[in-house]
C-alpha atoms as a PDB file:
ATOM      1  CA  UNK A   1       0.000   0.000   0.000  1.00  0.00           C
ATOM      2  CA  UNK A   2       1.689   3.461  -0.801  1.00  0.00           C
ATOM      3  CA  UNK A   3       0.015   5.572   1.002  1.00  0.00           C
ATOM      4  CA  UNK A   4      -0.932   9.347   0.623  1.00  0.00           C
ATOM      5  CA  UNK A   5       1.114  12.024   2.760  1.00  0.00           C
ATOM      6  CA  UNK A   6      -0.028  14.946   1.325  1.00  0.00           C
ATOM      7  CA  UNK A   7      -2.281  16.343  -0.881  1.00  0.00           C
ATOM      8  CA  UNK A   8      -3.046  20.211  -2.582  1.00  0.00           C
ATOM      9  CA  UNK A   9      -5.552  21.502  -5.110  1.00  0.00           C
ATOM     10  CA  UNK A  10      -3.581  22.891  -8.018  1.00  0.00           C
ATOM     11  CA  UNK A  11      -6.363  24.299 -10.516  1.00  0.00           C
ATOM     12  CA  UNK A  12     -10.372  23.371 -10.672  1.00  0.00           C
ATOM     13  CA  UNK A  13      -9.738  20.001 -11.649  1.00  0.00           C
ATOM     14  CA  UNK A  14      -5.970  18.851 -11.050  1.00  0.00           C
ATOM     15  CA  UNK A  15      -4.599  17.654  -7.715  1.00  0.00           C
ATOM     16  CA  UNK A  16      -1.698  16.763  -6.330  1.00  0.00           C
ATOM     17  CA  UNK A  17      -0.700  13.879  -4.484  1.00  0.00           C
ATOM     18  CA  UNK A  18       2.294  13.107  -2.927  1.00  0.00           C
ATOM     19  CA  UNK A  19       2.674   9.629  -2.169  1.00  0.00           C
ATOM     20  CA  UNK A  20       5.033   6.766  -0.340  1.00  0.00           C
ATOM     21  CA  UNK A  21       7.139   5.049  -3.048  1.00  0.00           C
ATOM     22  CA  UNK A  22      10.618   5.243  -1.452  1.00  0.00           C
ATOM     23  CA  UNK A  23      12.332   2.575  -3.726  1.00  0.00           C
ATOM     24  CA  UNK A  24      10.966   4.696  -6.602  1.00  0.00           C
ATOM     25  CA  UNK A  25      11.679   8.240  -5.857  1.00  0.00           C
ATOM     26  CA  UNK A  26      15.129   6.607  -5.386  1.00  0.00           C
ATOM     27  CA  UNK A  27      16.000   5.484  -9.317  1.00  0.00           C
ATOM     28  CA  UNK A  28      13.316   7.566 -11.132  1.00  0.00           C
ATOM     29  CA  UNK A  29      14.426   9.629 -14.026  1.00  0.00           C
ATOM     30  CA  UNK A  30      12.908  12.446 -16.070  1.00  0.00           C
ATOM     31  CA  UNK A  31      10.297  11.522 -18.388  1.00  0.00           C
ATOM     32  CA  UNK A  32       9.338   8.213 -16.250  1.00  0.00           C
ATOM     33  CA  UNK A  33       6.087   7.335 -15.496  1.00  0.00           C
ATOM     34  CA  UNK A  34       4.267   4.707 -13.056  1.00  0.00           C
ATOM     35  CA  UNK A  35       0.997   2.989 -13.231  1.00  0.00           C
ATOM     36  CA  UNK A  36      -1.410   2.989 -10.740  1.00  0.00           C
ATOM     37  CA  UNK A  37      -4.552   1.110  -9.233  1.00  0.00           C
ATOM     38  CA  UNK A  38      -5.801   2.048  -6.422  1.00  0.00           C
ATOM     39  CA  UNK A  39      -7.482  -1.012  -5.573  1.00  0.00           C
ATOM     40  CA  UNK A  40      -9.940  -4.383  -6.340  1.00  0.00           C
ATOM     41  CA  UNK A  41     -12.016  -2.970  -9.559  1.00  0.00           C
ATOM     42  CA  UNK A  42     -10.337  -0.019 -10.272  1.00  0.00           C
ATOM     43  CA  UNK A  43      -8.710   1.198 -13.733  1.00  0.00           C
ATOM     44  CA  UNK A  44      -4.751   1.331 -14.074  1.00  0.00           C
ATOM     45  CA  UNK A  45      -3.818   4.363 -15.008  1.00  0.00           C
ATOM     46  CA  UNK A  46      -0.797   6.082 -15.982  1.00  0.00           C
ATOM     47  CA  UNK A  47       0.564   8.771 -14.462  1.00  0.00           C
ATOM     48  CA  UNK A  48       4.007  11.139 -15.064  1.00  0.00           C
ATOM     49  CA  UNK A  49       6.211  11.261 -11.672  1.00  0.00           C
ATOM     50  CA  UNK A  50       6.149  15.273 -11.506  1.00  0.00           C
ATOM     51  CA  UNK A  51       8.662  15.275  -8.508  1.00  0.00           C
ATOM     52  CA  UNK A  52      10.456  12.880  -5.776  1.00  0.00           C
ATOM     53  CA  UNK A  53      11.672  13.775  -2.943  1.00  0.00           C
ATOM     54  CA  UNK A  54      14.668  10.418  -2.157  1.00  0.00           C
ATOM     55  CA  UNK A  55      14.869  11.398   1.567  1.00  0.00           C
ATOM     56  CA  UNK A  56      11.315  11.443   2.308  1.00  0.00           C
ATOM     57  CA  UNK A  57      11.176   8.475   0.223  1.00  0.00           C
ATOM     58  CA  UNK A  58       7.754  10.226  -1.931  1.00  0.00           C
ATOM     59  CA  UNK A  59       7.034  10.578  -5.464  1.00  0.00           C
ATOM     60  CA  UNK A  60       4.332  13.370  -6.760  1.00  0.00           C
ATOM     61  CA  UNK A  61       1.290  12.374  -9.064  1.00  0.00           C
ATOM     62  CA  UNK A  62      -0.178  15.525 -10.850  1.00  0.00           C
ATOM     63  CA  UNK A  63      -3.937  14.389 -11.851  1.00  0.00           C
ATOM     64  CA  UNK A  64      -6.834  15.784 -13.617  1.00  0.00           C
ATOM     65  CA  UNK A  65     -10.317  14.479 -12.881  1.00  0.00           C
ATOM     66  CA  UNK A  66     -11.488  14.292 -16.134  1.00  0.00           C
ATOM     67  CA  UNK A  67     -13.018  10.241 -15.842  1.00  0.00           C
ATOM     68  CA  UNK A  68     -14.193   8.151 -12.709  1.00  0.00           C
ATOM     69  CA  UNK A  69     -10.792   6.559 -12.074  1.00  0.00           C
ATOM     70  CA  UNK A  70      -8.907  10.009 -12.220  1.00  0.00           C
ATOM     71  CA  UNK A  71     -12.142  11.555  -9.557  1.00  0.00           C
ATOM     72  CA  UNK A  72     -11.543   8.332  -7.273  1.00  0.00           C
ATOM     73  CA  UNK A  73      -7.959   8.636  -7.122  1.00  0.00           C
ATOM     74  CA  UNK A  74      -8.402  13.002  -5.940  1.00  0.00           C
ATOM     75  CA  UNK A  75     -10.811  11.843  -3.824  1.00  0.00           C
ATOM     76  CA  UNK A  76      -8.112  10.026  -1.479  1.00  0.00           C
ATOM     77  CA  UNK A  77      -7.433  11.402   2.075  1.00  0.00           C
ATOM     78  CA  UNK A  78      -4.290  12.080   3.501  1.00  0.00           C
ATOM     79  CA  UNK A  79      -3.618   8.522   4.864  1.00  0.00           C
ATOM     80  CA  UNK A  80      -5.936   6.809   2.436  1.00  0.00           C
ATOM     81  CA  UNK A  81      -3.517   4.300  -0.049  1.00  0.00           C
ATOM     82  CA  UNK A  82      -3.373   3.284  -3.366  1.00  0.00           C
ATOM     83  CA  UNK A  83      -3.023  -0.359  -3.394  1.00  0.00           C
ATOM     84  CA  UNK A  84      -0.717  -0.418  -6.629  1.00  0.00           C
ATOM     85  CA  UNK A  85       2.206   1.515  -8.107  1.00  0.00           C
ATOM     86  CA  UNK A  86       4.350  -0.004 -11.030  1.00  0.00           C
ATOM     87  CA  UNK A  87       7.449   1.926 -12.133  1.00  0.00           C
ATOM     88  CA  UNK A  88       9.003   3.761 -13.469  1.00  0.00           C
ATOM     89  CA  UNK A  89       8.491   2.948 -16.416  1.00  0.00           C
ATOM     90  CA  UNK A  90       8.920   4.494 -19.813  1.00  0.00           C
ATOM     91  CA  UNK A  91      12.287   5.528 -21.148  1.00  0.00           C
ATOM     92  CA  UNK A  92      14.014   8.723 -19.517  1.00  0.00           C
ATOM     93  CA  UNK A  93      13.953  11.724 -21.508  1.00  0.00           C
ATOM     94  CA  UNK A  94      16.577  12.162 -23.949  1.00  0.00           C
ATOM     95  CA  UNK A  95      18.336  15.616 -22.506  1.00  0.00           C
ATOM     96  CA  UNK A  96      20.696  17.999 -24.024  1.00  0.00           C
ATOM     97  CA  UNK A  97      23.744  19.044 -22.603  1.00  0.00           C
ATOM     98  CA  UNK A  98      24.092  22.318 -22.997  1.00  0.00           C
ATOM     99  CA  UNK A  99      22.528  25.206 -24.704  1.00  0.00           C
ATOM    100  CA  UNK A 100      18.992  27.051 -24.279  1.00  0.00           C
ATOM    101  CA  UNK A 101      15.841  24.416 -24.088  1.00  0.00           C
ATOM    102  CA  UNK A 102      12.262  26.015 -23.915  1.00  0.00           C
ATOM    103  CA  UNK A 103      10.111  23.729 -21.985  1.00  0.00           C
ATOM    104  CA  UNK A 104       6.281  24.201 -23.296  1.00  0.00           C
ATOM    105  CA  UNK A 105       3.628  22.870 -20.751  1.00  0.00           C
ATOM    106  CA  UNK A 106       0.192  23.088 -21.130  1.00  0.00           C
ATOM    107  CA  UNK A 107      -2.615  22.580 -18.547  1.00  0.00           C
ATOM    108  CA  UNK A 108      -1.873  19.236 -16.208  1.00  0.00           C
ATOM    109  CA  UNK A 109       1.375  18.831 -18.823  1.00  0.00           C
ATOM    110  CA  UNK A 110       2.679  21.730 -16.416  1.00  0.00           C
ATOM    111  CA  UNK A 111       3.468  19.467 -13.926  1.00  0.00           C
ATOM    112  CA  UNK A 112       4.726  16.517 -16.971  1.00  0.00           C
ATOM    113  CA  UNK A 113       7.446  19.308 -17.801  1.00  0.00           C
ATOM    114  CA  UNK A 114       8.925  19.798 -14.724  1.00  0.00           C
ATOM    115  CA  UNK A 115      11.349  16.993 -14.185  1.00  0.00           C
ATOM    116  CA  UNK A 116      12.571  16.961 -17.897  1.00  0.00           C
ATOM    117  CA  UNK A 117      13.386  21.323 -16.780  1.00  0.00           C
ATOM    118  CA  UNK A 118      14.793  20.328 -13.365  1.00  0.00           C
ATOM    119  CA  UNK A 119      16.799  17.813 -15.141  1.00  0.00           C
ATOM    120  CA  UNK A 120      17.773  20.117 -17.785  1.00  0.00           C
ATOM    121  CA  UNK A 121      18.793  23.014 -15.055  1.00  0.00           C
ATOM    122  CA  UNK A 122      21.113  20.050 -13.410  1.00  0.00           C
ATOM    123  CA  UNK A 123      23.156  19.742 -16.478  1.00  0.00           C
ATOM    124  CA  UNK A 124      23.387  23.628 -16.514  1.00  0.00           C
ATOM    125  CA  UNK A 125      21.648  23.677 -19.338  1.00  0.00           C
ATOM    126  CA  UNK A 126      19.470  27.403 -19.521  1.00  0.00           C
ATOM    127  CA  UNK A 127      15.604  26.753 -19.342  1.00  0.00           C
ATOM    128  CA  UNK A 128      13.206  28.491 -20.317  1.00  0.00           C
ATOM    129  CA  UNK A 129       9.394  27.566 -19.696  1.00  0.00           C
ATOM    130  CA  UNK A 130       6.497  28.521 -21.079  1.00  0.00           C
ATOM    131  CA  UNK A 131       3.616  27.443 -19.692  1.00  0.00           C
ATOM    132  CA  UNK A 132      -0.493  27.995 -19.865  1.00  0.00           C
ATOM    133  CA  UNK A 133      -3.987  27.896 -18.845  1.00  0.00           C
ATOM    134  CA  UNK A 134      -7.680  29.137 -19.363  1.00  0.00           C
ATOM    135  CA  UNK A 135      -6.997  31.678 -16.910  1.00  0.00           C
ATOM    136  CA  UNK A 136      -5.032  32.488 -13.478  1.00  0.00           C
ATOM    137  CA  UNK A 137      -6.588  29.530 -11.778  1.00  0.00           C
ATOM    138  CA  UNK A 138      -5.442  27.375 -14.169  1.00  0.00           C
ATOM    139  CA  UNK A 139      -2.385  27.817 -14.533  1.00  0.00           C
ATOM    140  CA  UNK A 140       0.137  25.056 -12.017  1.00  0.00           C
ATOM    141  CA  UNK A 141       3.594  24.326 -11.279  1.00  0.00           C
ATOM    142  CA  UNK A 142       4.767  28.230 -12.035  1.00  0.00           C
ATOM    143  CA  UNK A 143       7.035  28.096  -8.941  1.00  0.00           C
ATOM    144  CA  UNK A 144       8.210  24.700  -9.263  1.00  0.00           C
ATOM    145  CA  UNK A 145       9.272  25.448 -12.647  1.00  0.00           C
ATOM    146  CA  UNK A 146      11.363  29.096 -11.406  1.00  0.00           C
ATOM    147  CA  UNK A 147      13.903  26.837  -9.923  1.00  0.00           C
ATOM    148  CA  UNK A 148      14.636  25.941 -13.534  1.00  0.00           C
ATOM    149  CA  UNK A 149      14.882  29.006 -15.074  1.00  0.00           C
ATOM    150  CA  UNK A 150      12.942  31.886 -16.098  1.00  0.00           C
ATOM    151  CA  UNK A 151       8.997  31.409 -16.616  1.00  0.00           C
ATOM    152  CA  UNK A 152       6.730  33.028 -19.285  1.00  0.00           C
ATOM    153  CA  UNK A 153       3.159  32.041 -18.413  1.00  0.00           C
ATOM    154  CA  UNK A 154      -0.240  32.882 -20.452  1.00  0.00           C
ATOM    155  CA  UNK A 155      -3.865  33.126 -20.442  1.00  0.00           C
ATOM    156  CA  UNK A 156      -6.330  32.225 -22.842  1.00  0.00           C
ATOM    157  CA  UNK A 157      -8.171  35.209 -21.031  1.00  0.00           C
ATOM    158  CA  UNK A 158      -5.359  37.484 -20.511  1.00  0.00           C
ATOM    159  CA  UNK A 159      -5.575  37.327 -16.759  1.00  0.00           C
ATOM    160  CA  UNK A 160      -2.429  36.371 -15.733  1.00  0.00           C
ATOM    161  CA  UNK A 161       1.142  37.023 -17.583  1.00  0.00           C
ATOM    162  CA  UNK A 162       1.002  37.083 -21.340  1.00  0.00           C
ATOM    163  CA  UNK A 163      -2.654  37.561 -23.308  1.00  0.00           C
ATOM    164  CA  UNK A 164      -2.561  34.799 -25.890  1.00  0.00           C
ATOM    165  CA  UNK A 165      -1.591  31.170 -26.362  1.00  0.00           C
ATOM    166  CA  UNK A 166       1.799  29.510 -25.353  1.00  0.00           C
ATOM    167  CA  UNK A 167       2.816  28.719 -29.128  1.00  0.00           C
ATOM    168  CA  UNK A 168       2.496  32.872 -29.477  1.00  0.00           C
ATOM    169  CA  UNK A 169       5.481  32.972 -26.928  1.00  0.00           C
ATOM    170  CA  UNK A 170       7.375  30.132 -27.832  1.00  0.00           C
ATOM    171  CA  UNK A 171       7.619  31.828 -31.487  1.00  0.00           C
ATOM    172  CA  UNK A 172       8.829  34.803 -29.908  1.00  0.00           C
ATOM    173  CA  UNK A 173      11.285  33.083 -28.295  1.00  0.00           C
ATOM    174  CA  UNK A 174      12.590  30.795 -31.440  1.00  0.00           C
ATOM    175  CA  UNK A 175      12.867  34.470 -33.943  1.00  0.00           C
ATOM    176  CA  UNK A 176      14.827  35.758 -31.420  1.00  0.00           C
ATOM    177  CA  UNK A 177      17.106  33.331 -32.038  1.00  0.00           C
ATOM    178  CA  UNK A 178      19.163  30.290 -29.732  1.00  0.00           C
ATOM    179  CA  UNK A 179      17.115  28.198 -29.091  1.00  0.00           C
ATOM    180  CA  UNK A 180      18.647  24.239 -29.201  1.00  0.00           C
ATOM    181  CA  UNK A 181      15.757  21.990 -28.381  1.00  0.00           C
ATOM    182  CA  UNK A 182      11.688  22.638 -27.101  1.00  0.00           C
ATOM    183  CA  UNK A 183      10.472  20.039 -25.065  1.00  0.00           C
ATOM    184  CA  UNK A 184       6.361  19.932 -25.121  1.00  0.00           C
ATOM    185  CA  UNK A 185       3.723  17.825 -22.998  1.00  0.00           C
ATOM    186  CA  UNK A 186       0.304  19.154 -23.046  1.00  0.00           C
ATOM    187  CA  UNK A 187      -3.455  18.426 -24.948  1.00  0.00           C
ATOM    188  CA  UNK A 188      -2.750  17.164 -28.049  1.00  0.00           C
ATOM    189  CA  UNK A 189      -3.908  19.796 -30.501  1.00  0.00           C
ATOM    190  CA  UNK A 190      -1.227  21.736 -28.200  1.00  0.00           C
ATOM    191  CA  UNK A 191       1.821  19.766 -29.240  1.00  0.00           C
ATOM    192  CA  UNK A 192       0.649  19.898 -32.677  1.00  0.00           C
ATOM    193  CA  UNK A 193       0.711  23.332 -32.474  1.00  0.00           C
ATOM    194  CA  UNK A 194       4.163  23.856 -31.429  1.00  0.00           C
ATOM    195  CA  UNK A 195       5.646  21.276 -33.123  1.00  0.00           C
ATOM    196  CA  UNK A 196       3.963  23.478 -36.875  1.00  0.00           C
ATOM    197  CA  UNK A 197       5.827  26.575 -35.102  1.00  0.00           C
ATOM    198  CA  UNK A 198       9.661  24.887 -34.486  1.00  0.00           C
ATOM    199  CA  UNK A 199       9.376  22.959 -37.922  1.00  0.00           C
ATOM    200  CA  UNK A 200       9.946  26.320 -40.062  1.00  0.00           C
ATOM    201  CA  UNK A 201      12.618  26.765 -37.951  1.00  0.00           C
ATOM    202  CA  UNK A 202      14.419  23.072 -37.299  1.00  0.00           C
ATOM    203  CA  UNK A 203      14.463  23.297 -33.735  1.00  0.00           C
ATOM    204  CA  UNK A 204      14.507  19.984 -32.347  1.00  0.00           C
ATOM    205  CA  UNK A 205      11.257  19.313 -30.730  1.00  0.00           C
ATOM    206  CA  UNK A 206      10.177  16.380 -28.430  1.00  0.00           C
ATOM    207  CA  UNK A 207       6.679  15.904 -27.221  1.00  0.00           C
ATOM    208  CA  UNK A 208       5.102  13.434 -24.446  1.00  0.00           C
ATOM    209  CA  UNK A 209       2.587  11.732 -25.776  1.00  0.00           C
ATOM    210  CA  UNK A 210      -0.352  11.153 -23.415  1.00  0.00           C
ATOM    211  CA  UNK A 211      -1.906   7.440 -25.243  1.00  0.00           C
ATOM    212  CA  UNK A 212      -4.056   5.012 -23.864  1.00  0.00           C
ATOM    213  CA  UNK A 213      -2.105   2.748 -22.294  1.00  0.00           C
ATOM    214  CA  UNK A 214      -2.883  -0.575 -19.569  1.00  0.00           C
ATOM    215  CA  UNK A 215       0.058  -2.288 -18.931  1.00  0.00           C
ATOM    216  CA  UNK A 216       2.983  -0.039 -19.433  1.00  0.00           C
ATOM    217  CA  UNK A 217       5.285  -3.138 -20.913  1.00  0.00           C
ATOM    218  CA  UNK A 218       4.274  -2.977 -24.650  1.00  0.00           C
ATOM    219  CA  UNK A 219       2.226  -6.287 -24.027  1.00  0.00           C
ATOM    220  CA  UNK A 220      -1.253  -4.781 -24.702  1.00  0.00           C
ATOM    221  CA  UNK A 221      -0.772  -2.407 -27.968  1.00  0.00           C
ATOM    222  CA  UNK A 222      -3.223  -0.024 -26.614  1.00  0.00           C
ATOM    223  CA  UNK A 223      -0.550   2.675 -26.292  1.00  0.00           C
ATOM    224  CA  UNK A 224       0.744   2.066 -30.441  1.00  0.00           C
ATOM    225  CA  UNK A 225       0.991   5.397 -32.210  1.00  0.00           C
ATOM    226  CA  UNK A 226       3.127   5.801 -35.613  1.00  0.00           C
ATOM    227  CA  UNK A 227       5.792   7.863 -35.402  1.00  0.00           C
ATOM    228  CA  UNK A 228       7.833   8.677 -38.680  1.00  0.00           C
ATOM    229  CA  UNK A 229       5.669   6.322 -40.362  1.00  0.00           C
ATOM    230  CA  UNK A 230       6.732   3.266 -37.866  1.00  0.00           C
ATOM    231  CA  UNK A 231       4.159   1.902 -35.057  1.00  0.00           C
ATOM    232  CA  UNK A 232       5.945   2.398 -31.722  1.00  0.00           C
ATOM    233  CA  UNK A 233       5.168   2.175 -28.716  1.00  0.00           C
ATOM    234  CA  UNK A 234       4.459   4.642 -25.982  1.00  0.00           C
ATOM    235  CA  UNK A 235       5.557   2.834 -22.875  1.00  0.00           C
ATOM    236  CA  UNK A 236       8.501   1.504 -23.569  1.00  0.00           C
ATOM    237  CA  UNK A 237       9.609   3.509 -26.522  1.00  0.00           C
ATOM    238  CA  UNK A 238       8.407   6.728 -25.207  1.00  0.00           C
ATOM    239  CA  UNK A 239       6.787   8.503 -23.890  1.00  0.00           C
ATOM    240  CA  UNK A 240       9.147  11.049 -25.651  1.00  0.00           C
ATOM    241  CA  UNK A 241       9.398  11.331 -29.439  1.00  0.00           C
ATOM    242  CA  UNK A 242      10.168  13.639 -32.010  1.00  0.00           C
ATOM    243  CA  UNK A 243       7.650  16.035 -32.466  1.00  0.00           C
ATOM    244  CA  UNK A 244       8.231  16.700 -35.923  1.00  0.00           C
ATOM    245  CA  UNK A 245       6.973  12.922 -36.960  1.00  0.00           C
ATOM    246  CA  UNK A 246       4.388  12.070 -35.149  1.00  0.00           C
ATOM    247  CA  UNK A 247       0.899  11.531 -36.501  1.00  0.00           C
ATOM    248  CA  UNK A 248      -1.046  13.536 -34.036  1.00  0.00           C
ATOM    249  CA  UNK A 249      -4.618  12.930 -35.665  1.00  0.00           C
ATOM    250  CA  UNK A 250      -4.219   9.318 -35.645  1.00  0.00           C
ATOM    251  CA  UNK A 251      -2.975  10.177 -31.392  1.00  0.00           C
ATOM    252  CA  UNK A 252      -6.044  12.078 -31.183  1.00  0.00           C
ATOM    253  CA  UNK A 253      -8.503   9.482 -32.847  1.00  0.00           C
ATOM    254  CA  UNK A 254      -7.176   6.776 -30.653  1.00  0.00           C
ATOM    255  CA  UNK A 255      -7.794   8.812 -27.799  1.00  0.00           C
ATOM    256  CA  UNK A 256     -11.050   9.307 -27.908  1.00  0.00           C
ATOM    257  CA  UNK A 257     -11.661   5.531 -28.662  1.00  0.00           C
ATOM    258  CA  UNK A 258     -13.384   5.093 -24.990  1.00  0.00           C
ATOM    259  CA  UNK A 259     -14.846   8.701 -24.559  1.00  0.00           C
ATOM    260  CA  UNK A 260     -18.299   7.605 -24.763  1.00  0.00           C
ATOM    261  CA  UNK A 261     -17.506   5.049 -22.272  1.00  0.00           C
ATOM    262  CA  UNK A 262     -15.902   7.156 -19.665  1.00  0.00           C
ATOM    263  CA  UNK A 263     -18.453   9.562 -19.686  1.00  0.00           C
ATOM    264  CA  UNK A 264     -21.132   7.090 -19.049  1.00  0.00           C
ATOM    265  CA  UNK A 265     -18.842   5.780 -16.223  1.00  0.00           C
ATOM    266  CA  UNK A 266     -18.920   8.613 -14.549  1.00  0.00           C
ATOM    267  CA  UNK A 267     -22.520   9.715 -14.992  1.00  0.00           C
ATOM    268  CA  UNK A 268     -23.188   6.054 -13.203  1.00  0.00           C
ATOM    269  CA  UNK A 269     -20.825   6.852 -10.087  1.00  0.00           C
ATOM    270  CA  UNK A 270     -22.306  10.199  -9.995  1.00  0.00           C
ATOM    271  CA  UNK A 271     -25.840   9.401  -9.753  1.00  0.00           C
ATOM    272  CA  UNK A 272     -25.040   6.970  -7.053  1.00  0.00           C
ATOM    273  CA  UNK A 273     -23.067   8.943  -5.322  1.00  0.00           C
ATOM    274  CA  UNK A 274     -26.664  11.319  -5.430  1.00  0.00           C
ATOM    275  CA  UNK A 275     -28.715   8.281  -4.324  1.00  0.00           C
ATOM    276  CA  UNK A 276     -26.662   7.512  -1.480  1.00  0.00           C
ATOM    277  CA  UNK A 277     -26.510  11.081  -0.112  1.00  0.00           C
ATOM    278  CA  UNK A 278     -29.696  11.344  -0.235  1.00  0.00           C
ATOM    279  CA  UNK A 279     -30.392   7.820   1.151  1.00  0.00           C
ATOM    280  CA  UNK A 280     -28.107   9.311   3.999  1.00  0.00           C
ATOM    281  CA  UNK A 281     -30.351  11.932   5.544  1.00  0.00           C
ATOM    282  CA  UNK A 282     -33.664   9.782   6.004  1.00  0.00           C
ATOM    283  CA  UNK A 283     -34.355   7.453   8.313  1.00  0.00           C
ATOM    284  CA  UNK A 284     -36.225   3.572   7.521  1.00  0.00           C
ATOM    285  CA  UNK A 285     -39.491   5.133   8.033  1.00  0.00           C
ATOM    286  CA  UNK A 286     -38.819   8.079   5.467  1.00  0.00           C
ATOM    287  CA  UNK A 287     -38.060  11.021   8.736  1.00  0.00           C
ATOM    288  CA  UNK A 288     -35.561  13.461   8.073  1.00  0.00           C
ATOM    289  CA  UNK A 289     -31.905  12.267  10.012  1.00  0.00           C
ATOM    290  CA  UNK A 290     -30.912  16.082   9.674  1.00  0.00           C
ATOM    291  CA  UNK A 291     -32.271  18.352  12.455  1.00  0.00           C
ATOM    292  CA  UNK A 292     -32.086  21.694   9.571  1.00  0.00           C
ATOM    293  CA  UNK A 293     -33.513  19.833   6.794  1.00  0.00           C
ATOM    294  CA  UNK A 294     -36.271  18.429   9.081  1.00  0.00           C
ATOM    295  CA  UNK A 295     -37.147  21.659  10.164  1.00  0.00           C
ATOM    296  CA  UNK A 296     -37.510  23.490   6.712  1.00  0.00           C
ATOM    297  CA  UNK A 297     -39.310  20.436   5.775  1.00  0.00           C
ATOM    298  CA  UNK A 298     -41.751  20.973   8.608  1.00  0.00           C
ATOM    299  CA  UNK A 299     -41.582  24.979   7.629  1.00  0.00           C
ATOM    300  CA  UNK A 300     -42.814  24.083   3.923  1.00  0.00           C
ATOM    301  CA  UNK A 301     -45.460  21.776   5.245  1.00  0.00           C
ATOM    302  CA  UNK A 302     -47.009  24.424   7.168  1.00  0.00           C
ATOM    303  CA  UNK A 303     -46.832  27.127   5.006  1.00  0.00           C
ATOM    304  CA  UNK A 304     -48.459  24.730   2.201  1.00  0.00           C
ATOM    305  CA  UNK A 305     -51.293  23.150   5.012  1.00  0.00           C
ATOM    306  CA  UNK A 306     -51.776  27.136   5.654  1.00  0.00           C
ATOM    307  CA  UNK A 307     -52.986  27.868   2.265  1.00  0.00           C
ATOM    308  CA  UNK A 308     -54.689  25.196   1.574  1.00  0.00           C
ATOM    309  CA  UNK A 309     -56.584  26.221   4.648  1.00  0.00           C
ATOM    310  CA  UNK A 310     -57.474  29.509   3.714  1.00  0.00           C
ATOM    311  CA  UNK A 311     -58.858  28.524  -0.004  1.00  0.00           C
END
């Protein structure tokens, strides 16, 4: 059982979790991922190790609850465990040694980009990251990402930092010239972007492609994307590649394979969830449980019987 020592809201929907994997914080590299199940039932899921602390013996899971499994999994306690975590696994990001690199996160891919800058700041490499969000409250990880190197960040809005999208700062940054390599991890249609604005230029560009994935061993396929015209696979072949070669519609097709299903999934646990709260505040012979609800009832009875009396 790893259990959960800490845990912060980042944004509306993203959470952090920092969790007891001691033997994993020790060996993990940038790039690496885990997979997790929190218990009997549940989904695996893969997740991007955003930090580690090796004394504390912790790793840090960035989520967004955007299914039922990612919901169930922010819904632990401080204390609460997940029964299950494989890793790392995935290859370690392929790093330069020197030079400028832009790091370009977007959204929960904030928190994917950190390591790969922290790693990139330890080989005195200069970083630069670029990161964004709807608005203020969505953007994560800004002063995570400061011990890197400078930050740019932007708003969709133009509430916080720069008014516009992160590719409109990234360009900036390529015209004015050396730039050696832009690392992206973000929503697909995102890393498409910026890998359109660094072609022009030739800037080597790797992106961390977010597939569908089970096992995180190659054995299941579901991960497969085509890279360069090849079928590789994300897990173990990955989940970094160049940029410049993947086929990001066929990425985006595949991911959207289940969305149907997910979303019925989580209408289901919601609607439960409803039933059993309200299951919760009556008693077996239909009486209100809750003193406050009881007594508004009773308030709304009266006030109806009153009328009724007076037609």
């Amino acid at each position: 059982m790893h259990t959960v020592v800490d845990k912060a809201q980042l944004s509306p929907n993203v959470t952090r979790l920092v969790i007891e994997a001691a033997r994993i914080a020790e060996i993990r590299r940038p790039g690496q991922f885990v997979i997790v199940h929190r218990g009997p039932g549940a989904e695996r899921i893969p997740l991007t190790i955003a930090d580690a602390d090796q004394e504390r013996g912790t790793i840090s899971l960035v989520i967004q609850a955007v299914g039922k499994s990612t919901e169930d999994l922010v819904g632990l306690a401080i204390g609460e465990g997940i029964q299950d975590v494989a890793g790392p696994l995935g290859r370690e990001t392929e790093l330069i040694e020197s030079g400028h690199a832009v790091c370009v996160g977007g959204g929960v891919g904030t928190a994917v980009v950190h390591p790969i800058a922290m790693g990139l700041a330890e080989r005195g490499v200069k970083v630069t990251s670029v990161i964004g969000g709807r608005s203020k409250e969505w953007v994560i990880f800004e002063d995570e990402l400061r011990r890197a190197g400078e930050v740019i960040t932007c708003t969709d809005d133009g509430s916080y930092g720069r008014h516009g999208f992160v590719t409109e700062a990234l360009k900036d940054l390529i015209e004015a010239g050396g730039i050696d390599a832009v690392y992206a991890v973000g929503p697909v249609p995102m890393m498409r972007a910026v890998a359109e604005v660094t072609r022009p230029y030739g800037v080597p560009t790797f992106a961390s492609l977010n597939a569908i994935m089970l096992d995180g061993t190659g054995m299941c396929g579901g991960c497969r994307v085509q890279v360069g015209g090849k079928t590789v696979y994300a897990c173990v072949d990955g989940p970094e590649f160049d940029a410049h070669a993947v086929d990001f519609r066929e990425l985006a097709d595949r991911l959207g394979t289940y969305r149907e299903f997910e979303a019925h999934a989580l209408e289901v646990a919601h609607r439960r969830a409803t039933e059993k709260d309200q299951a919760a505040i009556h008693a077996p012979d239909g009486s209100c449980l809750i003193p406050a609800l009881a007594t508004a009832a009773e308030t709304r009875e009266a006030a109806a019987a009153a009328g009724e009396a007076k037609g």
